[in-house]
Protein backbone atom coordinates (compact mmCIF):
# COMPACT_ATOMS: atom_id res chain seq x y z
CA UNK A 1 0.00 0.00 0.00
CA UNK A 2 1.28 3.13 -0.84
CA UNK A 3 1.57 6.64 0.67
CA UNK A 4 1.98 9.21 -2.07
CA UNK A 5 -1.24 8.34 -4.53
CA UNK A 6 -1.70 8.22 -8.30
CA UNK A 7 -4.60 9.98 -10.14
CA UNK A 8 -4.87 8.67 -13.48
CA UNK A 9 -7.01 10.22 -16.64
CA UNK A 10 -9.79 7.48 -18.22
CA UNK A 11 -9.43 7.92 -21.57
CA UNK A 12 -10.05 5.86 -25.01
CA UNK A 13 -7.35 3.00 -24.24
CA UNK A 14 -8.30 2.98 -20.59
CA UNK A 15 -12.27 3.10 -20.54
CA UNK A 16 -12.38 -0.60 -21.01
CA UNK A 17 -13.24 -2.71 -17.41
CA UNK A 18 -10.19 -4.91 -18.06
CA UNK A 19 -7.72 -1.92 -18.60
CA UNK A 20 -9.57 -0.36 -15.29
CA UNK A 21 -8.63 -3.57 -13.57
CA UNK A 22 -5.19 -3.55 -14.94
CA UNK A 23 -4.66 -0.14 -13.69
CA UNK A 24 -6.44 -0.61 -10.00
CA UNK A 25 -3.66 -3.62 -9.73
CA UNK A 26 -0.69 -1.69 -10.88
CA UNK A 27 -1.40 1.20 -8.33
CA UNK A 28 -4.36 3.78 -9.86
CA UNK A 29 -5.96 5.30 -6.21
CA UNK A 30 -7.95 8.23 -8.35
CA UNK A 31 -9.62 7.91 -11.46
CA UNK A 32 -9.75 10.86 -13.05
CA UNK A 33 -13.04 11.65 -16.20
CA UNK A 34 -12.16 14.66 -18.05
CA UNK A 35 -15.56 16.25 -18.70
CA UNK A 36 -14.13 18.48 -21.73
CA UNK A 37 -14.28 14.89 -23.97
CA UNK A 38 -16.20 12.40 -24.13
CA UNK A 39 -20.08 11.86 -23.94
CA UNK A 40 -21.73 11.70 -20.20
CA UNK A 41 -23.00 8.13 -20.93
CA UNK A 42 -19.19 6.62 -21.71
CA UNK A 43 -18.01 8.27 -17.89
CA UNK A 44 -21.27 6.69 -16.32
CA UNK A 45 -19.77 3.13 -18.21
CA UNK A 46 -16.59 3.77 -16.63
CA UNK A 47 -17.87 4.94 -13.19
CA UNK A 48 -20.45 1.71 -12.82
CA UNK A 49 -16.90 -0.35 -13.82
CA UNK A 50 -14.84 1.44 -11.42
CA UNK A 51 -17.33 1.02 -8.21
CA UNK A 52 -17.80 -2.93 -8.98
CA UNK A 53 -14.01 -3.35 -9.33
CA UNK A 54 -13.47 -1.63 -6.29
CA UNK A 55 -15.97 -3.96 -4.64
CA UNK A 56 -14.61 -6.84 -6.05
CA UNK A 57 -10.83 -6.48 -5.28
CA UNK A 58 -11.70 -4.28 -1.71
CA UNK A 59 -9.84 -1.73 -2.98
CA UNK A 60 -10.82 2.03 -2.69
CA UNK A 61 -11.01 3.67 -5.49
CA UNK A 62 -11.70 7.48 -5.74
CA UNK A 63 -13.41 9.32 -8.89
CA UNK A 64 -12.41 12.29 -9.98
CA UNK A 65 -14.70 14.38 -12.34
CA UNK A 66 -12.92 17.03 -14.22
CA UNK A 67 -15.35 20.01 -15.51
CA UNK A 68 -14.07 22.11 -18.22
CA UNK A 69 -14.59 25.79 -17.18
CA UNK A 70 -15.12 28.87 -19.28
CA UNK A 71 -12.55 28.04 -21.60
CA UNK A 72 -11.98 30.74 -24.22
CA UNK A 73 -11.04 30.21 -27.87
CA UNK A 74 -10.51 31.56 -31.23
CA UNK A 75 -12.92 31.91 -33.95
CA UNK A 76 -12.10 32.76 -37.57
CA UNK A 77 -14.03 31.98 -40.37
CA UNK A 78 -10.65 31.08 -42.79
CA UNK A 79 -7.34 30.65 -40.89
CA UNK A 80 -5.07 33.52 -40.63
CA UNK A 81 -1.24 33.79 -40.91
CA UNK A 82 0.44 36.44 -38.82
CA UNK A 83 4.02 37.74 -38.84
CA UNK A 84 6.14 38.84 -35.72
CA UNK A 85 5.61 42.80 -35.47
CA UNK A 86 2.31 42.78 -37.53
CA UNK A 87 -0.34 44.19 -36.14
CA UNK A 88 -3.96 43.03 -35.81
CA UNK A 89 -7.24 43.26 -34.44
CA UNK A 90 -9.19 41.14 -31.94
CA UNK A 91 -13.33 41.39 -31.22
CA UNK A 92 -15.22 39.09 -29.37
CA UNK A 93 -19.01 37.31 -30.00
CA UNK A 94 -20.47 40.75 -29.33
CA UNK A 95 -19.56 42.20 -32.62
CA UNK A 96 -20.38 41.06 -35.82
CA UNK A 97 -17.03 40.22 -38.27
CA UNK A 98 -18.53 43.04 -40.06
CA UNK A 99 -17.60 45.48 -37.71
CA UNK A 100 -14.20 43.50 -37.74
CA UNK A 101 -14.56 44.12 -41.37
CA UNK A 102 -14.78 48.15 -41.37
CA UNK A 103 -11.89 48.67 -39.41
CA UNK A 104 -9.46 46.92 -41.82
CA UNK A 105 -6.71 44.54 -41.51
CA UNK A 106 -6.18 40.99 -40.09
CA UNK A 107 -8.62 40.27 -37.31
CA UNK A 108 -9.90 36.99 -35.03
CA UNK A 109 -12.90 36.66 -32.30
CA UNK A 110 -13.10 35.37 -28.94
CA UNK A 111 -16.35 33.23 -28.51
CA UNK A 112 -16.78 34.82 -24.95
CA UNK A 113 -18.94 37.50 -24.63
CA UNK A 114 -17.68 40.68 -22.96
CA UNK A 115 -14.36 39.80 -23.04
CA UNK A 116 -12.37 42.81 -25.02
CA UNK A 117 -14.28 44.87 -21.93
CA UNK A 118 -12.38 43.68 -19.58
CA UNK A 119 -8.87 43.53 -21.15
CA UNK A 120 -6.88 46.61 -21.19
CA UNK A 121 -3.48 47.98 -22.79
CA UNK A 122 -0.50 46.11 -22.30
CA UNK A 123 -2.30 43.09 -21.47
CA UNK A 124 -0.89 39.44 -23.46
CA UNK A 125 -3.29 37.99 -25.34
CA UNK A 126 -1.80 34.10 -25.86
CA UNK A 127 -2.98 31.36 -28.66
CA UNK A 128 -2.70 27.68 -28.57
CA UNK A 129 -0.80 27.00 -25.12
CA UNK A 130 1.29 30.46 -25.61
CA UNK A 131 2.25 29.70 -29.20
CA UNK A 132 1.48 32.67 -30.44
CA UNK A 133 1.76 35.99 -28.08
CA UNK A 134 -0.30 39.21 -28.57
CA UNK A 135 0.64 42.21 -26.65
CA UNK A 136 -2.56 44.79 -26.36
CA UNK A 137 -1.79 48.56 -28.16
CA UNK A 138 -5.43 50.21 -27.45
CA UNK A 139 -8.65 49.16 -27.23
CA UNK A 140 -11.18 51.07 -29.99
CA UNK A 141 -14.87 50.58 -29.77
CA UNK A 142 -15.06 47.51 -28.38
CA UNK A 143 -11.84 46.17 -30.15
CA UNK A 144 -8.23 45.19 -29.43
CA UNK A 145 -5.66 46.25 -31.53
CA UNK A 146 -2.65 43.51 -30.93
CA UNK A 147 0.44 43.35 -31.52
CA UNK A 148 2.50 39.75 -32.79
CA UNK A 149 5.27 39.15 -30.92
CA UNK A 150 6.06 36.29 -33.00
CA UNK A 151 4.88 34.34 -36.05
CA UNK A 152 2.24 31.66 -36.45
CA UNK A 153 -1.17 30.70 -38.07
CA UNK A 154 -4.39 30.82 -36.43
CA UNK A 155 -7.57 28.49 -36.67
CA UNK A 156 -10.75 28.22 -34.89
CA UNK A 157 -11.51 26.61 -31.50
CA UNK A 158 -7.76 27.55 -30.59
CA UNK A 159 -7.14 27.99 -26.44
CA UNK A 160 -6.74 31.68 -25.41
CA UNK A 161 -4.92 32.61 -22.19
CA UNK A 162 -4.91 36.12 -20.84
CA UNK A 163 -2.85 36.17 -18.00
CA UNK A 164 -2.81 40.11 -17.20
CA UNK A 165 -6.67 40.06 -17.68
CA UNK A 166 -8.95 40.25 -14.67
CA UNK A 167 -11.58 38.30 -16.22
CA UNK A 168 -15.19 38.86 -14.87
CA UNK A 169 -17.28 35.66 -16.36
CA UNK A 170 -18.56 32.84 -15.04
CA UNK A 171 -16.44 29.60 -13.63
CA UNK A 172 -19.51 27.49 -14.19
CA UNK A 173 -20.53 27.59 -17.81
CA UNK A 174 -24.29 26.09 -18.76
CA UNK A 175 -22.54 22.74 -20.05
CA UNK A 176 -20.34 22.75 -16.46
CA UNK A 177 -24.13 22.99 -14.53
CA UNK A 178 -25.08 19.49 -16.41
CA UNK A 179 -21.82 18.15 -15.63
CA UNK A 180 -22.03 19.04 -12.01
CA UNK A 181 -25.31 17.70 -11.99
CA UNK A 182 -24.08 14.73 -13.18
CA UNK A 183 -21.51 13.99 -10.77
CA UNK A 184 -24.04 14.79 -7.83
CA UNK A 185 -25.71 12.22 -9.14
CA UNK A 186 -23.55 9.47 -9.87
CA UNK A 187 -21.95 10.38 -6.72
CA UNK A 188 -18.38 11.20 -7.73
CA UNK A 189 -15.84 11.62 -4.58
CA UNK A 190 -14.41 14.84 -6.12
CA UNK A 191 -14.80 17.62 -8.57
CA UNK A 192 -11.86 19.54 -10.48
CA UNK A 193 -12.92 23.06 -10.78
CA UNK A 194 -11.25 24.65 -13.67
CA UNK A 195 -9.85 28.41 -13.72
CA UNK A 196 -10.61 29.25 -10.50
CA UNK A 197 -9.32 32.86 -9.74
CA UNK A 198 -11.33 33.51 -6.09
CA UNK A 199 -12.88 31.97 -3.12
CA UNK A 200 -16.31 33.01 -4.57
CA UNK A 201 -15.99 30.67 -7.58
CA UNK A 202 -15.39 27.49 -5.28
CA UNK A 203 -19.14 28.86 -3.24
CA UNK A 204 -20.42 29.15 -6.37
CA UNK A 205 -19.77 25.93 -7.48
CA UNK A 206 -21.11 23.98 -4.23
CA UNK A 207 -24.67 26.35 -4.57
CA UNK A 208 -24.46 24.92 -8.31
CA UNK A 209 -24.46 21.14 -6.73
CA UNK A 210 -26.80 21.87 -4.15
CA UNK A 211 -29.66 22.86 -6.48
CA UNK A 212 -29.17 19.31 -7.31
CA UNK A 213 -29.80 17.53 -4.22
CA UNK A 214 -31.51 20.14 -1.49
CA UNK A 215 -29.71 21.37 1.49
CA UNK A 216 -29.04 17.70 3.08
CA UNK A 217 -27.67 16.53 0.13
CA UNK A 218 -24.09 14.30 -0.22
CA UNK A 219 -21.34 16.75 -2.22
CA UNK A 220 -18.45 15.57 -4.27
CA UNK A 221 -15.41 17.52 -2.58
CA UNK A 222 -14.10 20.56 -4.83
CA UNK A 223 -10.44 20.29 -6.49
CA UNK A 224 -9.39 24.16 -6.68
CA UNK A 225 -7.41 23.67 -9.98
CA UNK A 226 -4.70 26.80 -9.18
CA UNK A 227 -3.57 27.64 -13.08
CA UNK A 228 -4.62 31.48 -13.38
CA UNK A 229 -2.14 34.00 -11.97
CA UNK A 230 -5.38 35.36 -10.51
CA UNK A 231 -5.67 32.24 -8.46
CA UNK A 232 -2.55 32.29 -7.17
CA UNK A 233 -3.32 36.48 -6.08
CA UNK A 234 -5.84 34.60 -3.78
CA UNK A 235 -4.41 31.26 -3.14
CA UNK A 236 -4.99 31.52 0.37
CA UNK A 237 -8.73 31.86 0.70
CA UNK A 238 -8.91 29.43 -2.35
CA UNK A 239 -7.24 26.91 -0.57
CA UNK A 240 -9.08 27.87 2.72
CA UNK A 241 -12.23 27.60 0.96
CA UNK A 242 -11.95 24.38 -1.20
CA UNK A 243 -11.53 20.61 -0.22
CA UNK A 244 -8.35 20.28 -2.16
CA UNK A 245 -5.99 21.16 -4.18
CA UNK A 246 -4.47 20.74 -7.89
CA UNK A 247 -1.32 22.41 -9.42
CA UNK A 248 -2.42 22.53 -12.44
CA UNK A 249 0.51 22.93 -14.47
CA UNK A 250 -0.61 23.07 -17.89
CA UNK A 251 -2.00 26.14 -17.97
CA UNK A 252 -0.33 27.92 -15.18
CA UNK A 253 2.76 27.47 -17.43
CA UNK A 254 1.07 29.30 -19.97
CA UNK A 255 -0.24 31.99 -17.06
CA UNK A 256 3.28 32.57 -15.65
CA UNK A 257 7.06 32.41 -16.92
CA UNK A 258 8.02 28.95 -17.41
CA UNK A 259 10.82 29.19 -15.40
CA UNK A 260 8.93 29.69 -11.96
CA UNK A 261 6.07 26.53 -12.41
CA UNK A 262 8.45 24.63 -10.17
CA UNK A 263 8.59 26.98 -7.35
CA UNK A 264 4.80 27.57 -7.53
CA UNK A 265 4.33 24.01 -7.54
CA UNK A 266 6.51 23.88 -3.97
CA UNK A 267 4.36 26.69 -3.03
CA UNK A 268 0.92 25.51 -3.67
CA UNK A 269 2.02 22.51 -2.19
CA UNK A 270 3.31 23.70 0.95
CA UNK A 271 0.13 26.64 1.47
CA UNK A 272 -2.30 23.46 0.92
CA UNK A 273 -0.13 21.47 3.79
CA UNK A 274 -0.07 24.33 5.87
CA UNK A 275 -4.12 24.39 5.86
CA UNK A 276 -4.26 20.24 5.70
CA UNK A 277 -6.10 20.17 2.11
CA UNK A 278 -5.17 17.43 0.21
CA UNK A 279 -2.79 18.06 -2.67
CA UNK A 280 -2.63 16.61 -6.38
CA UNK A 281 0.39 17.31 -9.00
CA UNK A 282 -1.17 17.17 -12.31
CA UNK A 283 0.13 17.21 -16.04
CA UNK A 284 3.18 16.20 -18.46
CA UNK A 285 4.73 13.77 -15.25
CA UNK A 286 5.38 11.08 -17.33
CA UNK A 287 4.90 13.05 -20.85
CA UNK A 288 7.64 10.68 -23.17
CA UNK A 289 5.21 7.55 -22.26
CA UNK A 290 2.37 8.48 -24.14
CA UNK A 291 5.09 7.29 -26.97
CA UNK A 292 7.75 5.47 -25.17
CA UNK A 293 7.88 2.60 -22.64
CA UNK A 294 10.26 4.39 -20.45
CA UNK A 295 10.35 7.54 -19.21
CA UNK A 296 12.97 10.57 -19.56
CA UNK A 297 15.27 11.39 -16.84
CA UNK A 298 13.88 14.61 -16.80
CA UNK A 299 10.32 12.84 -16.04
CA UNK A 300 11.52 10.65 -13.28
CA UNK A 301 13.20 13.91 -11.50
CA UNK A 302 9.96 15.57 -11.03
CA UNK A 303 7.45 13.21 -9.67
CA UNK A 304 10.66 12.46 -7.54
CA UNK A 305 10.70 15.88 -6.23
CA UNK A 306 6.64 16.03 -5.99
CA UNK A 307 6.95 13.01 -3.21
CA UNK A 308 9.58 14.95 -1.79
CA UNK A 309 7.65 17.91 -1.56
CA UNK A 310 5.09 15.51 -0.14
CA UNK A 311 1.84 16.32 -2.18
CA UNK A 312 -0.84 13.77 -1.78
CA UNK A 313 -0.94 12.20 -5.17
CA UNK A 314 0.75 12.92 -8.76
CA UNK A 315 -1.25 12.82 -11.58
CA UNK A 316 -0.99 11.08 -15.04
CA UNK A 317 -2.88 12.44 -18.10
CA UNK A 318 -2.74 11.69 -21.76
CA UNK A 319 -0.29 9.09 -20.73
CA UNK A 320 -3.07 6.69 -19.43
CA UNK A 321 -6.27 8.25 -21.71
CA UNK A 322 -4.72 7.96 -25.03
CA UNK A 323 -0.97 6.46 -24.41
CA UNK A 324 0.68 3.60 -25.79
CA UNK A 325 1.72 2.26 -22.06
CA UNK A 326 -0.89 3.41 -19.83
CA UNK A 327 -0.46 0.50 -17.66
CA UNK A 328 3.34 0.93 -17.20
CA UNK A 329 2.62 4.80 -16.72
CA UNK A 330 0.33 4.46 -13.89
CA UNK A 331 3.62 0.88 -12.90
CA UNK A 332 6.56 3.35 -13.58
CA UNK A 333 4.62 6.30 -11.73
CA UNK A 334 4.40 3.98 -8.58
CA UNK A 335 7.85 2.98 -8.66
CA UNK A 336 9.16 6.35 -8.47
CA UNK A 337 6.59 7.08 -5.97
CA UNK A 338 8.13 3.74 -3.87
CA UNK A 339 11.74 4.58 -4.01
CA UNK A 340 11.29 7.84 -3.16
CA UNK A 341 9.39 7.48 0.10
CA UNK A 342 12.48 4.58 0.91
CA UNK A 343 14.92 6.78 0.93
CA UNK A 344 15.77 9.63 3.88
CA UNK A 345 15.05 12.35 1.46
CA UNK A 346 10.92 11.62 1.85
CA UNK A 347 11.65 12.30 5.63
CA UNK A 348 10.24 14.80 7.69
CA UNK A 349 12.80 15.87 10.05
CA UNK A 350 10.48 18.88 11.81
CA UNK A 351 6.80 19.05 11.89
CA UNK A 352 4.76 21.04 9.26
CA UNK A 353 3.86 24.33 10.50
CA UNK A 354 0.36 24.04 9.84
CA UNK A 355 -2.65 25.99 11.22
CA UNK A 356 -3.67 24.44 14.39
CA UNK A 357 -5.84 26.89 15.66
CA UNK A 358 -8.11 24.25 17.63
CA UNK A 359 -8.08 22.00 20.61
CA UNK A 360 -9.41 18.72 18.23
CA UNK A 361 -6.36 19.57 16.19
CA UNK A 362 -3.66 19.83 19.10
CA UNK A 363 -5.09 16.45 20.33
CA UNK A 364 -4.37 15.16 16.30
CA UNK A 365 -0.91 16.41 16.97
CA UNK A 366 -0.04 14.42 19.99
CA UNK A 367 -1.14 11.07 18.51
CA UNK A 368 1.31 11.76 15.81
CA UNK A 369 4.02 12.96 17.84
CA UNK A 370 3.04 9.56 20.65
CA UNK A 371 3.55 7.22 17.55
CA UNK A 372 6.81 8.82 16.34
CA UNK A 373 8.50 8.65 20.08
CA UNK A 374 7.60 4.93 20.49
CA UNK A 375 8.41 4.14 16.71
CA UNK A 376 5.41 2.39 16.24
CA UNK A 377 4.83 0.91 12.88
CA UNK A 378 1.32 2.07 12.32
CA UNK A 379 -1.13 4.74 13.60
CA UNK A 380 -4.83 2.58 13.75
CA UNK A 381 -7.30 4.91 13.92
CA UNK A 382 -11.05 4.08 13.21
CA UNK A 383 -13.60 7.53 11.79
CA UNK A 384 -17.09 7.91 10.09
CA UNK A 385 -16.07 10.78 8.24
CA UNK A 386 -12.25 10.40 7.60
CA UNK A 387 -11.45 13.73 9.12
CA UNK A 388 -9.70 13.10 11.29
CA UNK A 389 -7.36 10.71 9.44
CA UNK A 390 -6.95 13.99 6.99
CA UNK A 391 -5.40 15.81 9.64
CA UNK A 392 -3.15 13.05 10.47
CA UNK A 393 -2.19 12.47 7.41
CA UNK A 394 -1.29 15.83 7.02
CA UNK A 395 1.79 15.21 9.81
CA UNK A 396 2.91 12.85 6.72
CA UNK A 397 3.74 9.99 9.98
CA UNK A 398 6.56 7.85 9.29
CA UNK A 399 4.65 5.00 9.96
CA UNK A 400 1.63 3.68 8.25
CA UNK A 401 -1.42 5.27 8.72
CA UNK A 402 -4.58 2.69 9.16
CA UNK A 403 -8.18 4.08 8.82
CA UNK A 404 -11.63 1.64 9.73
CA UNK A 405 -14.99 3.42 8.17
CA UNK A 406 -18.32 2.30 8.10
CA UNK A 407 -18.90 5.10 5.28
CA UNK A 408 -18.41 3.83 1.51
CA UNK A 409 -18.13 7.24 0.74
CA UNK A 410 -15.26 8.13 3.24
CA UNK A 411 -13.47 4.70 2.05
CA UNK A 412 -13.47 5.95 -1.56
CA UNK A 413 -12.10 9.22 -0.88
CA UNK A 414 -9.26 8.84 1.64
CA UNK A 415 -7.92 7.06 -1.16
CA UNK A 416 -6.80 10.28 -2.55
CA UNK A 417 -5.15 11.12 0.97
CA UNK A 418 -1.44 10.89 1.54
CA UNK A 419 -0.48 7.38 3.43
CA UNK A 420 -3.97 6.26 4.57
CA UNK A 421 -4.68 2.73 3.73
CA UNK A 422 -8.49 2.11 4.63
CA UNK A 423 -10.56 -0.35 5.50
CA UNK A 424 -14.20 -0.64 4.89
CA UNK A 425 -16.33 -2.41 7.84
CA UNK A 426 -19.72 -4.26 7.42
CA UNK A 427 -22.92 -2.71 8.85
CA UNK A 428 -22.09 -5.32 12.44
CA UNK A 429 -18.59 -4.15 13.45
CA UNK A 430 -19.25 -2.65 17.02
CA UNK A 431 -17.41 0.31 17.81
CA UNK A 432 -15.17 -1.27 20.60
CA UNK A 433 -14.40 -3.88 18.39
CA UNK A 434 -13.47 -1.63 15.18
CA UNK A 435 -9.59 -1.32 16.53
CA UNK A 436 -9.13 -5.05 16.58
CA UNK A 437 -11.16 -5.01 12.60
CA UNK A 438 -8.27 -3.01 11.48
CA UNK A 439 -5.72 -4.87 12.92
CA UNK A 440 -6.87 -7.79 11.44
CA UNK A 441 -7.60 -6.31 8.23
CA UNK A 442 -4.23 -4.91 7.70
CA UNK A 443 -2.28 -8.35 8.91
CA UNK A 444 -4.45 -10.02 6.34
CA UNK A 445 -2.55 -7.80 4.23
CA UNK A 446 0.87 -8.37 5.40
CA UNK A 447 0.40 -4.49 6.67
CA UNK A 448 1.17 -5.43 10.35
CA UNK A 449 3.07 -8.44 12.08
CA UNK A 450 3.18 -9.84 15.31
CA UNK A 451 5.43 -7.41 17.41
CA UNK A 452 4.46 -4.49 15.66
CA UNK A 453 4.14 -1.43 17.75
CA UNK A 454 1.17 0.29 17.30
CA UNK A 455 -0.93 3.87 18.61
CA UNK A 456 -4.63 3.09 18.51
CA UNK A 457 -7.19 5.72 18.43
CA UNK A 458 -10.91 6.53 17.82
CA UNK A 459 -11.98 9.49 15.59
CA UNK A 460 -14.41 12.13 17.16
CA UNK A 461 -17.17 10.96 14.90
CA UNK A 462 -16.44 7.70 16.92
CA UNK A 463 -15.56 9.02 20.71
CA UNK A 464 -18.31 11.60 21.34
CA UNK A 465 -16.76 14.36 19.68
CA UNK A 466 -13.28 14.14 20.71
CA UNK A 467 -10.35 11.78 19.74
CA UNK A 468 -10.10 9.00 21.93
CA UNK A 469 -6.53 7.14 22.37
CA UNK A 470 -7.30 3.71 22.75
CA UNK A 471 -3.42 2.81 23.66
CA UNK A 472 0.05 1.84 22.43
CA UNK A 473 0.23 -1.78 22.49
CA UNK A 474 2.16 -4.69 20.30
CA UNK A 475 0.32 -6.66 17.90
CA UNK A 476 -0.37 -10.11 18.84
């Protein structure tokens, strides 16, 4: 069982229930449907496959839906050819080509309404994952007048990025409400929320949900995607506000110079430790394997340095949806994951400064710091609601962390959490006997041996609203 997770995409070569299998066994904790392809009824195949594979190999298994987000892109009704220097002009859905047309020159639209509004001089305007740059000269009745800053052609239905832009639209788009309503109702664990820039947008998308179930209605968690230089202006309440975290790198490349993604990424990382929301590192990990059996170098260094930096899981994308190895992505991705946590450089030599700001969480605190003065081999801790393993886990314990739930629901998503290995227990396993469940569980599993020194605890959900320490004692 393994400590730092893997989130892989379901894609065309992986949608299949014997490639799901194949990936559940090689070490997939997250599946992850990207809602910008694909048809709703092909992720509801792949979700009913997931959940009985998970039942049938008692492994948890977390889904991951992925909305799309107010993407913007190009529209142009013949492609267009632009030269570094040249100079040309940009409308969006709001004015006719027409208009476009009076004005004279080279011109493309936006298909978001509003959008030249908002953006002002000086501003980049970037096509196609930054291949072609734009800087902003004025704005004229509604219009930009751009600048190339180098060469390239443009086509329709091309990404646009503006970075410098304080855009003012919607994170939930109409197709985004049916998707959300969707995952309500197939109940997906989690939710990636694309191009968040505020706090607001992660309220706005749990109000969207709710509509869908009432006010006592289960929620997928939220998955603040952090790839706008807007988001990371207000990572803090972001992170504060959302159930976890992605650095998403694809587009916060694009957002900010290359050169600093990898410092974000340690910083996104270590704000969503500091506040004990889970963490995911998402996009090109393993890049070279959507071709190649083996990875680069290059490749191996960073999801190296992602367990390092201790993020929760590392995420695979094209490589598993539409790869040539997807299997030995999700095998090589575990591997790295494995060798890293061996070796002393996965160690925690101080505790993570974190926000403990409550009594429940100071009590969290000295079960962690019990277990790593005795040594013990494993934390056992049984929880309803898997909150309080999440703060454990967020002390990253040397040791294995081992969770008992009664809750499905909590089973499938702690298996996006950082070194939990859970446990699901039958509708008869008593309370005072849920400790002894896990034990046996996780020796069934060659997880504990007789000797092993163990801390054993009961969440609040479990003790009347406090954590309970049941003991430190040797397994038997």
């Amino acid at each position: 069982m393994q400590k730092t997770k893997i989130v892989a995409t379901i894609g065309p070569v992986s949608d299949s229930k014997d490639m799901l299998r194949k990936l559940i066994l090689a070490g997939m904790n997250v599946a992850r449907l990207n809602f910008s392809h694909g048809e709703l009824e092909g992720h509801r195949k792949v979700i009913v496959a997931i959940r009985e594979l998970s039942k049938e190999l008692d492994i948890p298994v977390a889904i991951l839906g992925d909305i799309q987000g107010p993407r913007i892109r190009t529209q142009v009704t013949t492609p267009i050819t632009v030269e570094e220097g040249e100079e040309v002009w940009v409308g969006d859905i709001n004015h006719g080509i027409g208009e476009l047309d009076a004005l004279g020159g080279k011109f493309f639209l936006l298909d978001q309404a509003a959008v030249i509004e908002m953006i002002r001089v000086g501003d980049a305007v970037l096509i196609a994952d930054g291949a072609i740059q734009f800087k902003v000269l004025e704005i004229v009745s509604g219009f930009a007048r751009v600048k190339a800053l180098n060469s390239g052609e443009i086509t329709s239905h091309k990404g646009v990025n503006l970075p410098d832009t304080a855009l003012k639209i919607p994170v939930i788009t109409p197709k985004d409400e049916k998707d959300l309503a969707f995952a309500v109702a197939e109940g997906l664990d989690y939710v990636g929320l694309s191009f968040v820039g505020s706090a607001e947008d992660i309220a706005e998308a749990r109000e969207t949900m709710q509509k869908s179930v009432g006010e006592n209605g289960i929620l997928p968690w939220i998955v603040a995607k952090i790839e706008r230089k807007e988001a990371l202006k207000n990572l803090k309440k972001i992170v504060k506000a959302t159930d976890a975290v992605m650095v998403a790198r694809g587009d916060l490349g694009i957002e900010m110079p290359e050169s600093e993604v990898a410092i974000l990424q340690k910083q996104i990382i270590a704000e969503s430790l500091r506040q004990m929301k889970p963490v995911i590192v998402a996009t090109q990990m393993l890049r070279s394997m959507v071709e190649n059996p083996r990875p680069t170098r290059a490749e191996v260094s960073d999801v190296t340095n992602a367990v390092i930096d201790h993020a929760d899981a590392v995420m695979l994308s094209e490589e598993s949806a539409a790869g040539k190895y997807p299997v030995e992505s999700v095998a090589m991705m575990r591997e790295i994951a494995d060798k890293t946590e061996e070796s002393p450089w996965d160690d925690m030599y101080q505790e993570l400064n974190m926000n403990l700001h409550s009594e429940f969480a100071v009590i969290v605190r000295s079960v962690y710091q019990l277990a790593r003065s005795y040594s013990a081999e494993a934390i056992v801790l049984v929880s309803r609601s898997g909150f309080t393993a999440r703060l454990l886990s967020h002390f990253r314990p040397e040791g294995r962390l081992l969770v008992g739930t009664w809750e499905r629901s909590v089973w499938q998503r702690l298996a996006l959490v950082w070194g939990v290995d859970a446990f699901l227990f039958d509708g008869h396993t008593e309370a005072d006997g849920a400790v002894e469940a896990v034990i046996r569980f996780a020796r069934q599993r060659s997880l504990l041996h007789k000797g092993d020194r163990i801390v054993a605890c009961l969440g609040r959900e479990v003790a009347s609203d406090t954590l309970q320490l049941v003991g430190v004692r040797e397994v038997v």
